[in-house]
Protein backbone atom coordinates (compact mmCIF):
# COMPACT_ATOMS: atom_id res chain seq x y z
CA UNK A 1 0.00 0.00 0.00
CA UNK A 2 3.16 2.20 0.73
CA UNK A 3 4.48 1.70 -2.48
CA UNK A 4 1.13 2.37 -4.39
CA UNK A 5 0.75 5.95 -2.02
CA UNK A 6 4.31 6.39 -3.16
CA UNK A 7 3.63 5.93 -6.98
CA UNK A 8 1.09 7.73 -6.80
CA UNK A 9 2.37 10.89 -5.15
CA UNK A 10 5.62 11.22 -7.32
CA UNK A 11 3.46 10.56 -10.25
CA UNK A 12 1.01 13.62 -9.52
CA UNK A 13 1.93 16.58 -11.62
CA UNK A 14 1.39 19.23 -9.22
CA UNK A 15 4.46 17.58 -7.30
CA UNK A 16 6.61 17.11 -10.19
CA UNK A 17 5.98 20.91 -10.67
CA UNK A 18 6.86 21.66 -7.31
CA UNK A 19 9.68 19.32 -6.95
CA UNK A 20 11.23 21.45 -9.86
CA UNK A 21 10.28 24.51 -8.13
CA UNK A 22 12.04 23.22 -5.21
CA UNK A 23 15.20 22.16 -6.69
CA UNK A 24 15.18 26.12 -9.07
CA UNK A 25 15.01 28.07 -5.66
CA UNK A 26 17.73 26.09 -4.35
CA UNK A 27 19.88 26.55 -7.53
CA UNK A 28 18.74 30.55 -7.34
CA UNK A 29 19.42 30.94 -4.12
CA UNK A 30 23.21 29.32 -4.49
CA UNK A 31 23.84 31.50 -7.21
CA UNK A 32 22.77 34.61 -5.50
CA UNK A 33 25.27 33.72 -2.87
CA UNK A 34 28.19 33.25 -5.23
CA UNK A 35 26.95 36.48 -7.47
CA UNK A 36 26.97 38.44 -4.06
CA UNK A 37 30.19 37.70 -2.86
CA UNK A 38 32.11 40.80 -3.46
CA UNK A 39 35.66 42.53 -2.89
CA UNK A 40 37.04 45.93 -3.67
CA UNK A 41 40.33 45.71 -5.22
CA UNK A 42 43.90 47.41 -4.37
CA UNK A 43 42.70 50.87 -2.80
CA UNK A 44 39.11 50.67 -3.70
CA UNK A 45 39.97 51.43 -7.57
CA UNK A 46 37.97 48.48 -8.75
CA UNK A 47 34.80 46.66 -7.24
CA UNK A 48 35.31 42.79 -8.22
CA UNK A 49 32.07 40.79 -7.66
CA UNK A 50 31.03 37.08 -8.24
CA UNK A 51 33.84 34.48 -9.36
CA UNK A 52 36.20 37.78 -9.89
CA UNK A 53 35.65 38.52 -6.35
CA UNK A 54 35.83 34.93 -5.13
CA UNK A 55 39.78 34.06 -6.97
CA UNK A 56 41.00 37.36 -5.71
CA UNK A 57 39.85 37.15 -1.68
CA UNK A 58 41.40 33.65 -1.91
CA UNK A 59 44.49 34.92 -3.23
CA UNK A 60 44.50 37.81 -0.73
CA UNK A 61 43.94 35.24 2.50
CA UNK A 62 45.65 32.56 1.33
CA UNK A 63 49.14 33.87 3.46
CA UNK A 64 46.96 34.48 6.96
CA UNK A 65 45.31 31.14 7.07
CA UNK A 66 45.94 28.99 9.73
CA UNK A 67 45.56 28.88 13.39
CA UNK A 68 44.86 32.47 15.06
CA UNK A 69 47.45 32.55 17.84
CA UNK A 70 47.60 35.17 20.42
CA UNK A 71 50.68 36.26 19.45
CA UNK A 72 49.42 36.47 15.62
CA UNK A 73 46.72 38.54 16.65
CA UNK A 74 48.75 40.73 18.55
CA UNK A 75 50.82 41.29 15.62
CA UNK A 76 48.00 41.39 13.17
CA UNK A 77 46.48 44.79 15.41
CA UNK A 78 49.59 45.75 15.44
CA UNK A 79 50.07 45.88 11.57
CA UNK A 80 46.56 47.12 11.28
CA UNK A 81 47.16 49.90 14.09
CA UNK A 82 50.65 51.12 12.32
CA UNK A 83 48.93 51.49 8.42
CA UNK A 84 45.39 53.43 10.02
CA UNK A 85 48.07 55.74 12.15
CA UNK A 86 50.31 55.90 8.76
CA UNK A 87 48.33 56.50 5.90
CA UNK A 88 44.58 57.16 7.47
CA UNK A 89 42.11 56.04 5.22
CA UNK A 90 42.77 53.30 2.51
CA UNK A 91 42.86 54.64 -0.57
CA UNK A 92 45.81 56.10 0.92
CA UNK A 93 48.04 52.89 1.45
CA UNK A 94 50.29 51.35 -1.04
CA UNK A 95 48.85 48.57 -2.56
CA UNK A 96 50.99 46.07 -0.77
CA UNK A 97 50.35 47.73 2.60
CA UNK A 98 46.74 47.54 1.71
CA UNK A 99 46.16 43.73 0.92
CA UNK A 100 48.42 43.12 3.91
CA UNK A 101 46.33 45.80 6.12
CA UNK A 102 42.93 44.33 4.36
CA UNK A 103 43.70 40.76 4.78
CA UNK A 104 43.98 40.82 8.40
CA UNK A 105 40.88 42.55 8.62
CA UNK A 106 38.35 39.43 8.43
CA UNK A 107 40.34 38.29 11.45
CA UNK A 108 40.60 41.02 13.56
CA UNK A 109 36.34 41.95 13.29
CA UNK A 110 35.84 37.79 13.58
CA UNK A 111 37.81 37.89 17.00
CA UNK A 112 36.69 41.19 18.36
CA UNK A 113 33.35 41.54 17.11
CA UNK A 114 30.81 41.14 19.57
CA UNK A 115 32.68 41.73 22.81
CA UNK A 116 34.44 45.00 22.06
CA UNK A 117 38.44 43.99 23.23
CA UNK A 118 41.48 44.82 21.88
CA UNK A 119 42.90 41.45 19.62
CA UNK A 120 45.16 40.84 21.54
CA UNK A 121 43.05 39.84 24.62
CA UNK A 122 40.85 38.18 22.13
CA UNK A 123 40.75 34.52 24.34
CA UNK A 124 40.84 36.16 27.65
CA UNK A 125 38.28 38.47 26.97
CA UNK A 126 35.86 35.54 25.41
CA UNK A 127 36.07 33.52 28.48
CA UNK A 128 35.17 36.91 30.22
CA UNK A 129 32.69 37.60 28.06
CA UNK A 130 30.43 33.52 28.44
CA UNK A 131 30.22 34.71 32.67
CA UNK A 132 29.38 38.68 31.64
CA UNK A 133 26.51 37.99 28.90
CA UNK A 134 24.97 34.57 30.74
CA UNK A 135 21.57 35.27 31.51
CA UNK A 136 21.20 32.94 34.79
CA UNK A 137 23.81 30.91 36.66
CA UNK A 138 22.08 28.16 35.12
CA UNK A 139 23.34 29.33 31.66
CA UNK A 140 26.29 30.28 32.87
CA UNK A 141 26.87 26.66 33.93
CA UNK A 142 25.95 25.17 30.63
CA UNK A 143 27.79 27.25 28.55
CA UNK A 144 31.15 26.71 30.68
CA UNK A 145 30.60 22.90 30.11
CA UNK A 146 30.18 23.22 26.45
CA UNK A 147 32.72 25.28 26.40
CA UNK A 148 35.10 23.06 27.62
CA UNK A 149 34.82 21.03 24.72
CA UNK A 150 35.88 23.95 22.54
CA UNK A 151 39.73 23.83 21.72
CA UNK A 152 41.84 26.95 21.07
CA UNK A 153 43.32 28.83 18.94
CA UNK A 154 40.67 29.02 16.71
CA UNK A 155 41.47 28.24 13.00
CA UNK A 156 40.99 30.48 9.81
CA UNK A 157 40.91 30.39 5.85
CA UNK A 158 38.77 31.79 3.27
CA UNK A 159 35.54 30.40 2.49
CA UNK A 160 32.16 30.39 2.31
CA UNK A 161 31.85 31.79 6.01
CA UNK A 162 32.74 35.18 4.18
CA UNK A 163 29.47 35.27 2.25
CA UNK A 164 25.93 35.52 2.74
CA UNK A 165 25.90 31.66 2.79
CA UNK A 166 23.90 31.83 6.12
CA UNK A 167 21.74 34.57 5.51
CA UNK A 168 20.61 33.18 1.66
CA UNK A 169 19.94 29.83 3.19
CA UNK A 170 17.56 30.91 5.53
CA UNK A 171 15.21 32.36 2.91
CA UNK A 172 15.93 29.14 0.66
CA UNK A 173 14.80 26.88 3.59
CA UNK A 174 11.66 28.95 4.27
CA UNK A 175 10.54 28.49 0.30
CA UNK A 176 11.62 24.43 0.53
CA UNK A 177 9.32 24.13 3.73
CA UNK A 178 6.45 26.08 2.20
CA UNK A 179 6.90 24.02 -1.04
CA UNK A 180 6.60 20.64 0.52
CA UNK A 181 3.84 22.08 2.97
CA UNK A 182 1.88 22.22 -0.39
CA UNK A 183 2.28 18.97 -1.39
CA UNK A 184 1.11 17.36 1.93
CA UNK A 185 -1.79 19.38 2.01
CA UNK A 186 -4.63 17.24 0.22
CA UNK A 187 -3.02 14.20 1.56
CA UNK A 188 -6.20 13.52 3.56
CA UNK A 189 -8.17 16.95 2.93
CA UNK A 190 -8.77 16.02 -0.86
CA UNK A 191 -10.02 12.63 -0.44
CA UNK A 192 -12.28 14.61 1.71
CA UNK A 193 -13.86 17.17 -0.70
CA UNK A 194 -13.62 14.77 -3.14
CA UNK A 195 -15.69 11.83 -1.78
CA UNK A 196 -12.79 9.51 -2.78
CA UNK A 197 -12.33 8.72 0.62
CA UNK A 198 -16.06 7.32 1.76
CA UNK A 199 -14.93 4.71 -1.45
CA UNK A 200 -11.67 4.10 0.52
CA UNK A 201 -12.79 3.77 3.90
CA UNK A 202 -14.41 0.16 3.07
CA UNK A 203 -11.99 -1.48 1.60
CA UNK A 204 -10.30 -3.99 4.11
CA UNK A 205 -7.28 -1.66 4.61
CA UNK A 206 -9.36 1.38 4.65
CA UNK A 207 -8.07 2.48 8.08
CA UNK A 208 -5.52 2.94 9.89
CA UNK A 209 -2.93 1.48 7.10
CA UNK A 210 -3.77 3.40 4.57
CA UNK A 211 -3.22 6.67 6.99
CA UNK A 212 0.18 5.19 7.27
CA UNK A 213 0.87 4.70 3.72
CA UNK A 214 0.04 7.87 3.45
CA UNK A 215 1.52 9.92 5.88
CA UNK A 216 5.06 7.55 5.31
CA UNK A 217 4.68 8.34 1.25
CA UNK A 218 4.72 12.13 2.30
CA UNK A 219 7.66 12.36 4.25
CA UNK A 220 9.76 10.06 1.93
CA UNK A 221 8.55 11.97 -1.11
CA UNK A 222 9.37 15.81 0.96
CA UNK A 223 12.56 13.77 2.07
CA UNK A 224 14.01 13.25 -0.83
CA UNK A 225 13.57 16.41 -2.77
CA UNK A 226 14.32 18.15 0.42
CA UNK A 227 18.01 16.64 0.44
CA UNK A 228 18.21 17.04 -2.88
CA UNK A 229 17.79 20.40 -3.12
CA UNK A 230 19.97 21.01 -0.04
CA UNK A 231 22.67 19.01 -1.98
CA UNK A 232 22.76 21.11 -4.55
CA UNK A 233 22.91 24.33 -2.84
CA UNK A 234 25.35 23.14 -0.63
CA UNK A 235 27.29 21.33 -4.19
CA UNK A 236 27.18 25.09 -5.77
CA UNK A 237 28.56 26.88 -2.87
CA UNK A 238 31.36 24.38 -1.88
CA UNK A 239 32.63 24.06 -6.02
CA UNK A 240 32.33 27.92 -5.80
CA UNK A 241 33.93 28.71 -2.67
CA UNK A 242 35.83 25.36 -1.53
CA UNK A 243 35.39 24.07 1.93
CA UNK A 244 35.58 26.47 4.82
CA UNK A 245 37.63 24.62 7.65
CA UNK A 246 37.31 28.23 9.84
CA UNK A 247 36.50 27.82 13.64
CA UNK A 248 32.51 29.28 13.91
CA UNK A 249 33.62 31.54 16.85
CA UNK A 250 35.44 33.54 13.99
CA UNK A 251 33.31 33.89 11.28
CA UNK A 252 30.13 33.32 13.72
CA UNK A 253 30.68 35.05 17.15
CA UNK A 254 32.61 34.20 19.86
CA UNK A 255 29.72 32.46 21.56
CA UNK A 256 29.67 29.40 19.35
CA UNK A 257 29.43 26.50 22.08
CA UNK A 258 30.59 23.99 19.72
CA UNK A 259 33.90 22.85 18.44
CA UNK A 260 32.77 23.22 15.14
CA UNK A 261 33.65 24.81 11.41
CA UNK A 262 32.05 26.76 8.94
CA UNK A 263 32.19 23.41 6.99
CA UNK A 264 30.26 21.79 9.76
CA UNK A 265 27.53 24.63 10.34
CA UNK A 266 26.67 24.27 7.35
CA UNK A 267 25.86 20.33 7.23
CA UNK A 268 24.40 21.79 10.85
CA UNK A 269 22.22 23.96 9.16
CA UNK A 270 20.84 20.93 6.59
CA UNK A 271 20.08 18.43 9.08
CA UNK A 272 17.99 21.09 11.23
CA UNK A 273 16.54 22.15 7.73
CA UNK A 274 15.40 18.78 7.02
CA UNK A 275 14.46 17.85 10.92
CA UNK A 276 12.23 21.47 10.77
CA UNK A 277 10.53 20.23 7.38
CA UNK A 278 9.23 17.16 8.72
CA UNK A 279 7.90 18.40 11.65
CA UNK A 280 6.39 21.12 9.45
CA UNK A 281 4.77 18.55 6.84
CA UNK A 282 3.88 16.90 10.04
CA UNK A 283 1.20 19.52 11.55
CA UNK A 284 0.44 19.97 7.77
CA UNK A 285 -1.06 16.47 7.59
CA UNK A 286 -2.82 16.88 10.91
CA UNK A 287 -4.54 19.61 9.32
CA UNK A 288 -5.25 17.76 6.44
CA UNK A 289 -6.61 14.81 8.44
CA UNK A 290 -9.01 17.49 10.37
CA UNK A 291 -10.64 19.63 7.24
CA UNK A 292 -11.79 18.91 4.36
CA UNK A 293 -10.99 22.23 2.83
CA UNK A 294 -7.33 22.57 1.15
CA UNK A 295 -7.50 25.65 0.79
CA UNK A 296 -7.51 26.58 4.84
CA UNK A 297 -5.13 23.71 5.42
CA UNK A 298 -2.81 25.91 3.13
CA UNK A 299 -3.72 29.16 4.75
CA UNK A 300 -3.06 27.92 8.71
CA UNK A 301 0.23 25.78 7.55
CA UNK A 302 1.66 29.15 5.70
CA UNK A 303 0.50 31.29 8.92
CA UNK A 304 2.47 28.49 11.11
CA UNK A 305 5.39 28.69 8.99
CA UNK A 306 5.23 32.66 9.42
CA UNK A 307 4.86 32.36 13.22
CA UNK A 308 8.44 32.21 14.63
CA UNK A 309 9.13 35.07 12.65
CA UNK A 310 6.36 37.33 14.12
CA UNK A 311 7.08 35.66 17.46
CA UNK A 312 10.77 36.78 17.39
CA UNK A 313 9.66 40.31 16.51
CA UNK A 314 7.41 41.28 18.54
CA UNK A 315 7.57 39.14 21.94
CA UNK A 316 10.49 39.68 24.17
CA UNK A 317 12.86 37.75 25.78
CA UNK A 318 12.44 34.57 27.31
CA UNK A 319 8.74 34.45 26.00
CA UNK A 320 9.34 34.70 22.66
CA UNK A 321 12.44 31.67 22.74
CA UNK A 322 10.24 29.38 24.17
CA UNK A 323 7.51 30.20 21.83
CA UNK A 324 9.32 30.24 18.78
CA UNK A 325 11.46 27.01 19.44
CA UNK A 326 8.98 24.83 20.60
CA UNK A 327 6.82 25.47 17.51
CA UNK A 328 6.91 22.54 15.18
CA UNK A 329 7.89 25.21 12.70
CA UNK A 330 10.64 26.65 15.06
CA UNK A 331 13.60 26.64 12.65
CA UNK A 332 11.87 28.58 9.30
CA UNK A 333 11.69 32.13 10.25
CA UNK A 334 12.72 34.44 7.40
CA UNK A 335 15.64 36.13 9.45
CA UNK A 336 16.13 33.09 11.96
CA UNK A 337 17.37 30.10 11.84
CA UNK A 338 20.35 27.53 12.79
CA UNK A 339 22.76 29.95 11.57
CA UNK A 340 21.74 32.32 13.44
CA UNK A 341 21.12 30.65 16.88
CA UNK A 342 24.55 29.51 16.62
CA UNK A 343 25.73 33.08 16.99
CA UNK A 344 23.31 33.98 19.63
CA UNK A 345 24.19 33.66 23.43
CA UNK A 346 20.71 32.28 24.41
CA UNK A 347 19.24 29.59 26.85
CA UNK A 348 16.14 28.15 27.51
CA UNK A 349 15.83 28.29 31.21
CA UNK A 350 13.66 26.19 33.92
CA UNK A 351 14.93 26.10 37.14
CA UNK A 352 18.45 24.39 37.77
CA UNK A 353 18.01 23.26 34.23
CA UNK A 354 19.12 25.65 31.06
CA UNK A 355 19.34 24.44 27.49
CA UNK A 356 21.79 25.90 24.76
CA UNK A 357 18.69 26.89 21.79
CA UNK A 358 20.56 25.34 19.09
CA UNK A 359 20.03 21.92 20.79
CA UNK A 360 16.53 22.50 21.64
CA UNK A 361 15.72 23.76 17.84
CA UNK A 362 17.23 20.66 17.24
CA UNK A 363 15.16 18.12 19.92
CA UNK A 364 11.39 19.87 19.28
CA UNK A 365 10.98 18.73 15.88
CA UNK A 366 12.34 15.45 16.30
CA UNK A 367 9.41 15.11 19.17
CA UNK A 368 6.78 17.11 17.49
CA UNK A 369 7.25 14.92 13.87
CA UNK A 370 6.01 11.61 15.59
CA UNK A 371 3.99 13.32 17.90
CA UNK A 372 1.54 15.11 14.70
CA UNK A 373 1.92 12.21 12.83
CA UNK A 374 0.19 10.27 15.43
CA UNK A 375 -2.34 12.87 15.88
CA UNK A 376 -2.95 12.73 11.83
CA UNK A 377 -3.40 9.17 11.42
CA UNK A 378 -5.57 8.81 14.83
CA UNK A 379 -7.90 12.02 12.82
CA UNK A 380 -7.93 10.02 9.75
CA UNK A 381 -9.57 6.81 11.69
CA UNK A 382 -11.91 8.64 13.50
CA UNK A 383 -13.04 10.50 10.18
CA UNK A 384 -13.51 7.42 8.63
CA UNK A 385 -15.74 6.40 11.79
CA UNK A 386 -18.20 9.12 11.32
């Protein structure tokens, strides 16, 4: 019955039209990345963008990359002190002094961003800064254990970390939930308007296994042009840019609890993409197993997609963390996501107990997918009982 479901869906044209759609906003929104990255050339003479941009950054950094001692930092400000106090502005340097002066700059905003120290401090001043910004003692604790695990010197190169990579996913994992919200819609809800189902509901497997086949032919179907589309973003921007080995803390914040690169964020980013989307589809087909009409199945599934976004601007701390994260659609805000979390010092909070949000944006949807898939398929039976 599965496979029939299956067949079935991938055979529909609607989601071989959205499928496409899926896979064309990925492909757009890689390319918008790459045709955004952008450098200004020896004293601002010439503004390089795209692939231009790309070969000359990576030429520029290649002589700074590797691990950001203290002592390279100091030196670096030093440098970077000794050409602003020289020449003042840059169009003023010599064009060696200014790729020198301009590649250390990525570094020295990466380390100092965030908690305002002078470079040289950098490491002091971040453990400082994880007991300063905690919000409760109960943070505080958690992010000094996690922070254990977090080796130093931090590492740098050029990559992908140095382009809106983060920011351009977001928006590309907002239209890849939306799109596969649409096709779980009239999983149940058109069988509905349609009367199909009343023909369904007495044949021998009428019940409960045919809500399973189903719901189980949705997720593999949103699955797998889900990944796909991820995998060719993420294909696109690692060709493009090459693999970005960079510590988080530097190209993040200095509050990344993780020992973790760009590299890794971004494979971070995917699997809470994909974990989000399920447990997105998920209240979708609840929905769907409740109404009969597609069209407000749509309509409430878009508005909970919307949600966190609303919820992060215009409820205020800790209200609006537990709110947001705890929705089944937690991770697809239009200006929040993984990427962002990762950067932001911020714990949810009971008690004694206090949970890094990255880890919780992580754990809700993996409890909320079962959880409203249960929920659909018990809808479904009853329906079929009435």
């Amino acid at each position: 019955m599965y496979r029939l479901e299956l067949k079935r869906l991938i055979k529909s044209r609607s989601t071989l039209f959205l499928g496409a759609a899926m896979l064309a906003m990925s492909v757009f929104f890689a390319c918008v990345t790459v045709a955004g990255a952008g450098s200004v050339e020896s004293r601002g003479y010439i503004a390089l963008r795209g692939m231009e941009a790309i070969e000359y950054q990576r030429e520029l950094y290649a002589e700074v990359e590797g691990y950001v001692t203290p002592e390279r930092l100091a030196e670096m400000s030093d440098y970077s002190v000794w050409a602003r106090d020289t020449y003042g502005r840059a169009e003023n340097m010599p064009r060696d002094v200014y790729e020198r002066w301009l590649s250390y700059e990525p570094i020295l905003s990466g380390s100092c961003g965030r908690i305002s120290c002078e470079a040289r401090e950098y490491y002091a001043e971040r453990g400082a800064a994880l007991a300063k910004f905690a919000p409760t003692q109960a943070a505080l604790a958690s992010a000094l254990a996690l922070n254990e695990r977090v080796d130093e010197p931090f590492y740098w190169e050029y990559g992908f970390g140095e382009s809106e990579t983060g920011v351009n996913w977001t928006l590309c994992l907002f239209a890849l939930c939306l799109i596969c919200t649409v096709i779980a819609v009239p999983t149940f809800s058109q069988g509905y308007s349609s009367g199909a189902d009343g023909i369904l509901r007495c044949a021998k497997l009428g019940r409960g296994k045919l809500a399973r086949a189903k719901i189980l032919a949705a997720y593999s179907v949103c699955a797998a042009l889900f990944l796909l589309s991820a995998a060719l973003f993420c294909a696109i921007i690692l060709l493009t840019f090459g693999p970005d080995g960079t510590s988080a803390q530097l190209k993040l914040g200095p509050f990344v609890l993780l020992d973790i690169s760009m590299t890794g964020v971004l494979a971070l980013c995917v699997l809470s993409g994909l974990l989000t989307m399920l447990a997105s589809i998920s209240f979708t087909l609840w929905l769907s197993s409740l109404l009969s009409n597609g069209v407000s199945v749509l309509v409430l599934s878009a508005a909970m997609l919307t949600l966190p976004s609303f919820v992060d601007a215009y409820m205020s701390y800790p209200a609006d963390d537990w709110v947001r994260l705890l929705l089944p659609t937690g991770g697809t805000g239009l200006q929040i996501g993984m990427y962002n979390e990762l950067a932001a010092y911020s714990f949810l909070t009971l008690g004694p107990i206090a949970v890094w949000t990255p880890f919780a944006m992580l754990a809700a949807p993996v409890i909320e997918t079962p959880l409203f898939a249960l929920l659909a398929r018990r809808a479904y039976v009853r329906h079929e009982c009435a």
